[in-house]
Protein backbone atom coordinates (compact mmCIF):
# COMPACT_ATOMS: atom_id res chain seq x y z
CA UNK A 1 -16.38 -39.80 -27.57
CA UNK A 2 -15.07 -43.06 -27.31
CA UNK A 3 -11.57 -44.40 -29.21
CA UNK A 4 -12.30 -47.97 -30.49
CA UNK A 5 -10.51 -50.75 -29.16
CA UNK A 6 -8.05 -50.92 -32.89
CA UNK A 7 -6.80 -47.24 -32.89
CA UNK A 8 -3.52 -48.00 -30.47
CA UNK A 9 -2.67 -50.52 -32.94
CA UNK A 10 -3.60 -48.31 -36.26
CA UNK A 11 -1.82 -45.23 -34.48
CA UNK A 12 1.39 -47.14 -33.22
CA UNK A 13 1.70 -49.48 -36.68
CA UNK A 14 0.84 -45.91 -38.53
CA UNK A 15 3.66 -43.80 -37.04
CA UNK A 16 6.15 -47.03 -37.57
CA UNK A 17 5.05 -47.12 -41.30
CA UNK A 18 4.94 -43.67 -42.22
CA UNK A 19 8.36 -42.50 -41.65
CA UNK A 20 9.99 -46.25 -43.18
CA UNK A 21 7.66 -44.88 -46.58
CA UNK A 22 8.87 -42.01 -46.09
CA UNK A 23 12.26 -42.48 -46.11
CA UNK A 24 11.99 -45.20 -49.41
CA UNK A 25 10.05 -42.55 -50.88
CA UNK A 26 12.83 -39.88 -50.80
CA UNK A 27 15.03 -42.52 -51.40
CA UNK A 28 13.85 -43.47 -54.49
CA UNK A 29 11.95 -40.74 -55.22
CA UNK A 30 8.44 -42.13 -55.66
CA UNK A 31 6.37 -39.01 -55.11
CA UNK A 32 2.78 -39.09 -56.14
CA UNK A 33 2.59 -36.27 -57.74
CA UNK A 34 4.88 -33.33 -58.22
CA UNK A 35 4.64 -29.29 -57.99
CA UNK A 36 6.21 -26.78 -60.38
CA UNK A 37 6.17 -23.59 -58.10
CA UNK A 38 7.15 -21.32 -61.03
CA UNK A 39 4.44 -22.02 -63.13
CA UNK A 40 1.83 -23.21 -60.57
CA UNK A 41 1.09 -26.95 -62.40
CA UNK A 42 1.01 -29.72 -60.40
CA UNK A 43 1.60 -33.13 -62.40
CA UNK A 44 0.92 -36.65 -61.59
CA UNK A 45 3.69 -38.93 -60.27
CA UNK A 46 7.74 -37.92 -60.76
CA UNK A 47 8.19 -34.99 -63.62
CA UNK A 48 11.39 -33.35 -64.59
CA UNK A 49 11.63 -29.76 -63.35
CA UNK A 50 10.01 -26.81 -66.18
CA UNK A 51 10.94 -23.56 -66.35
CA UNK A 52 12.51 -23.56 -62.42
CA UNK A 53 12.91 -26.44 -60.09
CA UNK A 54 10.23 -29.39 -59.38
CA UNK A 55 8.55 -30.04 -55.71
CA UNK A 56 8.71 -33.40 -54.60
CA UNK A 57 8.20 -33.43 -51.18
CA UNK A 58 4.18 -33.35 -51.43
CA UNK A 59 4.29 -36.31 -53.77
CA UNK A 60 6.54 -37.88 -50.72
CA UNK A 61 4.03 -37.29 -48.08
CA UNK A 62 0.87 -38.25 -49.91
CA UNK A 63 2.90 -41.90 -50.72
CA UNK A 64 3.77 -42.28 -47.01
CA UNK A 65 0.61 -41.44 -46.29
CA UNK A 66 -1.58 -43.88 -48.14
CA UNK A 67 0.92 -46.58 -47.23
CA UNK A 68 0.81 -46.04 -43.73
CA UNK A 69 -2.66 -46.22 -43.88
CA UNK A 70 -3.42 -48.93 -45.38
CA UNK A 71 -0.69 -50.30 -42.84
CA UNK A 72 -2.95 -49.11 -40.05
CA UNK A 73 -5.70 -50.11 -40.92
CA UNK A 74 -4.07 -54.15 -41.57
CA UNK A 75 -3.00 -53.58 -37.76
CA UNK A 76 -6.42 -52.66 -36.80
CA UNK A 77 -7.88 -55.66 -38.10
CA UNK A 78 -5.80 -57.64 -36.86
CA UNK A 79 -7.34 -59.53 -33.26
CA UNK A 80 -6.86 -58.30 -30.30
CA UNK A 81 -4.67 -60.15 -29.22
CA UNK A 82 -1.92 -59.94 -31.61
CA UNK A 83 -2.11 -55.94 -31.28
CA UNK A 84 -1.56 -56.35 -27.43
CA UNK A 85 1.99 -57.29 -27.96
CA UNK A 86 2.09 -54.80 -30.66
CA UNK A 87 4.84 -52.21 -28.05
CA UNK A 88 3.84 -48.60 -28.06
CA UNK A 89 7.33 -47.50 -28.55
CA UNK A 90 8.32 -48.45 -32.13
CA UNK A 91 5.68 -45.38 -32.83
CA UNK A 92 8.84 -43.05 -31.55
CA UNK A 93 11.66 -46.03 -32.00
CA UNK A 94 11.35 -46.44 -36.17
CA UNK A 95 10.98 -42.06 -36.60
CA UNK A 96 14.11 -42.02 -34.87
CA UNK A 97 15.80 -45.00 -36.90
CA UNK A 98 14.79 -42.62 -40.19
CA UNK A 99 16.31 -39.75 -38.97
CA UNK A 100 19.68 -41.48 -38.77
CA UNK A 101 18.85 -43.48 -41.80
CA UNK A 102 18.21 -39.37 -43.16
CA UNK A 103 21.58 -38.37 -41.67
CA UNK A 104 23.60 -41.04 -43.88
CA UNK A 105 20.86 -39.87 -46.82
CA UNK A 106 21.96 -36.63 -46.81
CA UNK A 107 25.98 -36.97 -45.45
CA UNK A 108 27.11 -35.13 -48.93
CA UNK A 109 25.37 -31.78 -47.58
CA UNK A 110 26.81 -32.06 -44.05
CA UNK A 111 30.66 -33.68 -45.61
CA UNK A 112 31.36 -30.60 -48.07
């Protein structure tokens, strides 16, 4: 099996873009969809909790997802020689941005 001469590019600009998305998307809570747990529904797109509490995290990852796609597969379009300067490291570099950007999110849990 061979890897085509795009997928550094898709992987690196895909890793990069997931976790911004995903971050925005917790931020401003645009889940796809949502999951009731106590009643076993799942609902299109951000629903108030019924009868228990609402699931957004699935909603979260399914928008990350289909932007970082789409984000991958611009980079893997791109030429060749755009995506060579395109450095492998912002696929570990921008992950570990969110988590500190998820630190500051979340300070009210860790500043009680």
């Amino acid at each position: 099996m061979t890897v085509p001469r795009s997928f550094p590019a898709f992987a690196v600009v895909f890793a990069a873009a997931f976790a911004v998305a995903y971050v925005i998307s917790v931020d401003r809570n645009l889940a796809l969809f949502t999951y009731h747990p106590a009643i076993y529904e799942w609902g299109l797109g951000v629903q108030k909790p019924k009868d228990g509490p609402a699931m957004y995290w699935f909603g979260w990852l399914a928008t990350s997802g289909i932007v970082a796609t789409v984000a991958g597969a611009v980079a893997a379009w791109l030429p060749g020689s755009i995506t060579r300067r395109l450095w492998s490291g912002w696929s570990w570099a921008v992950p570990v941005a969110v988590m500190v950007a998820f630190c500051y999110l979340l300070r009210g849990y860790f500043l009680r």
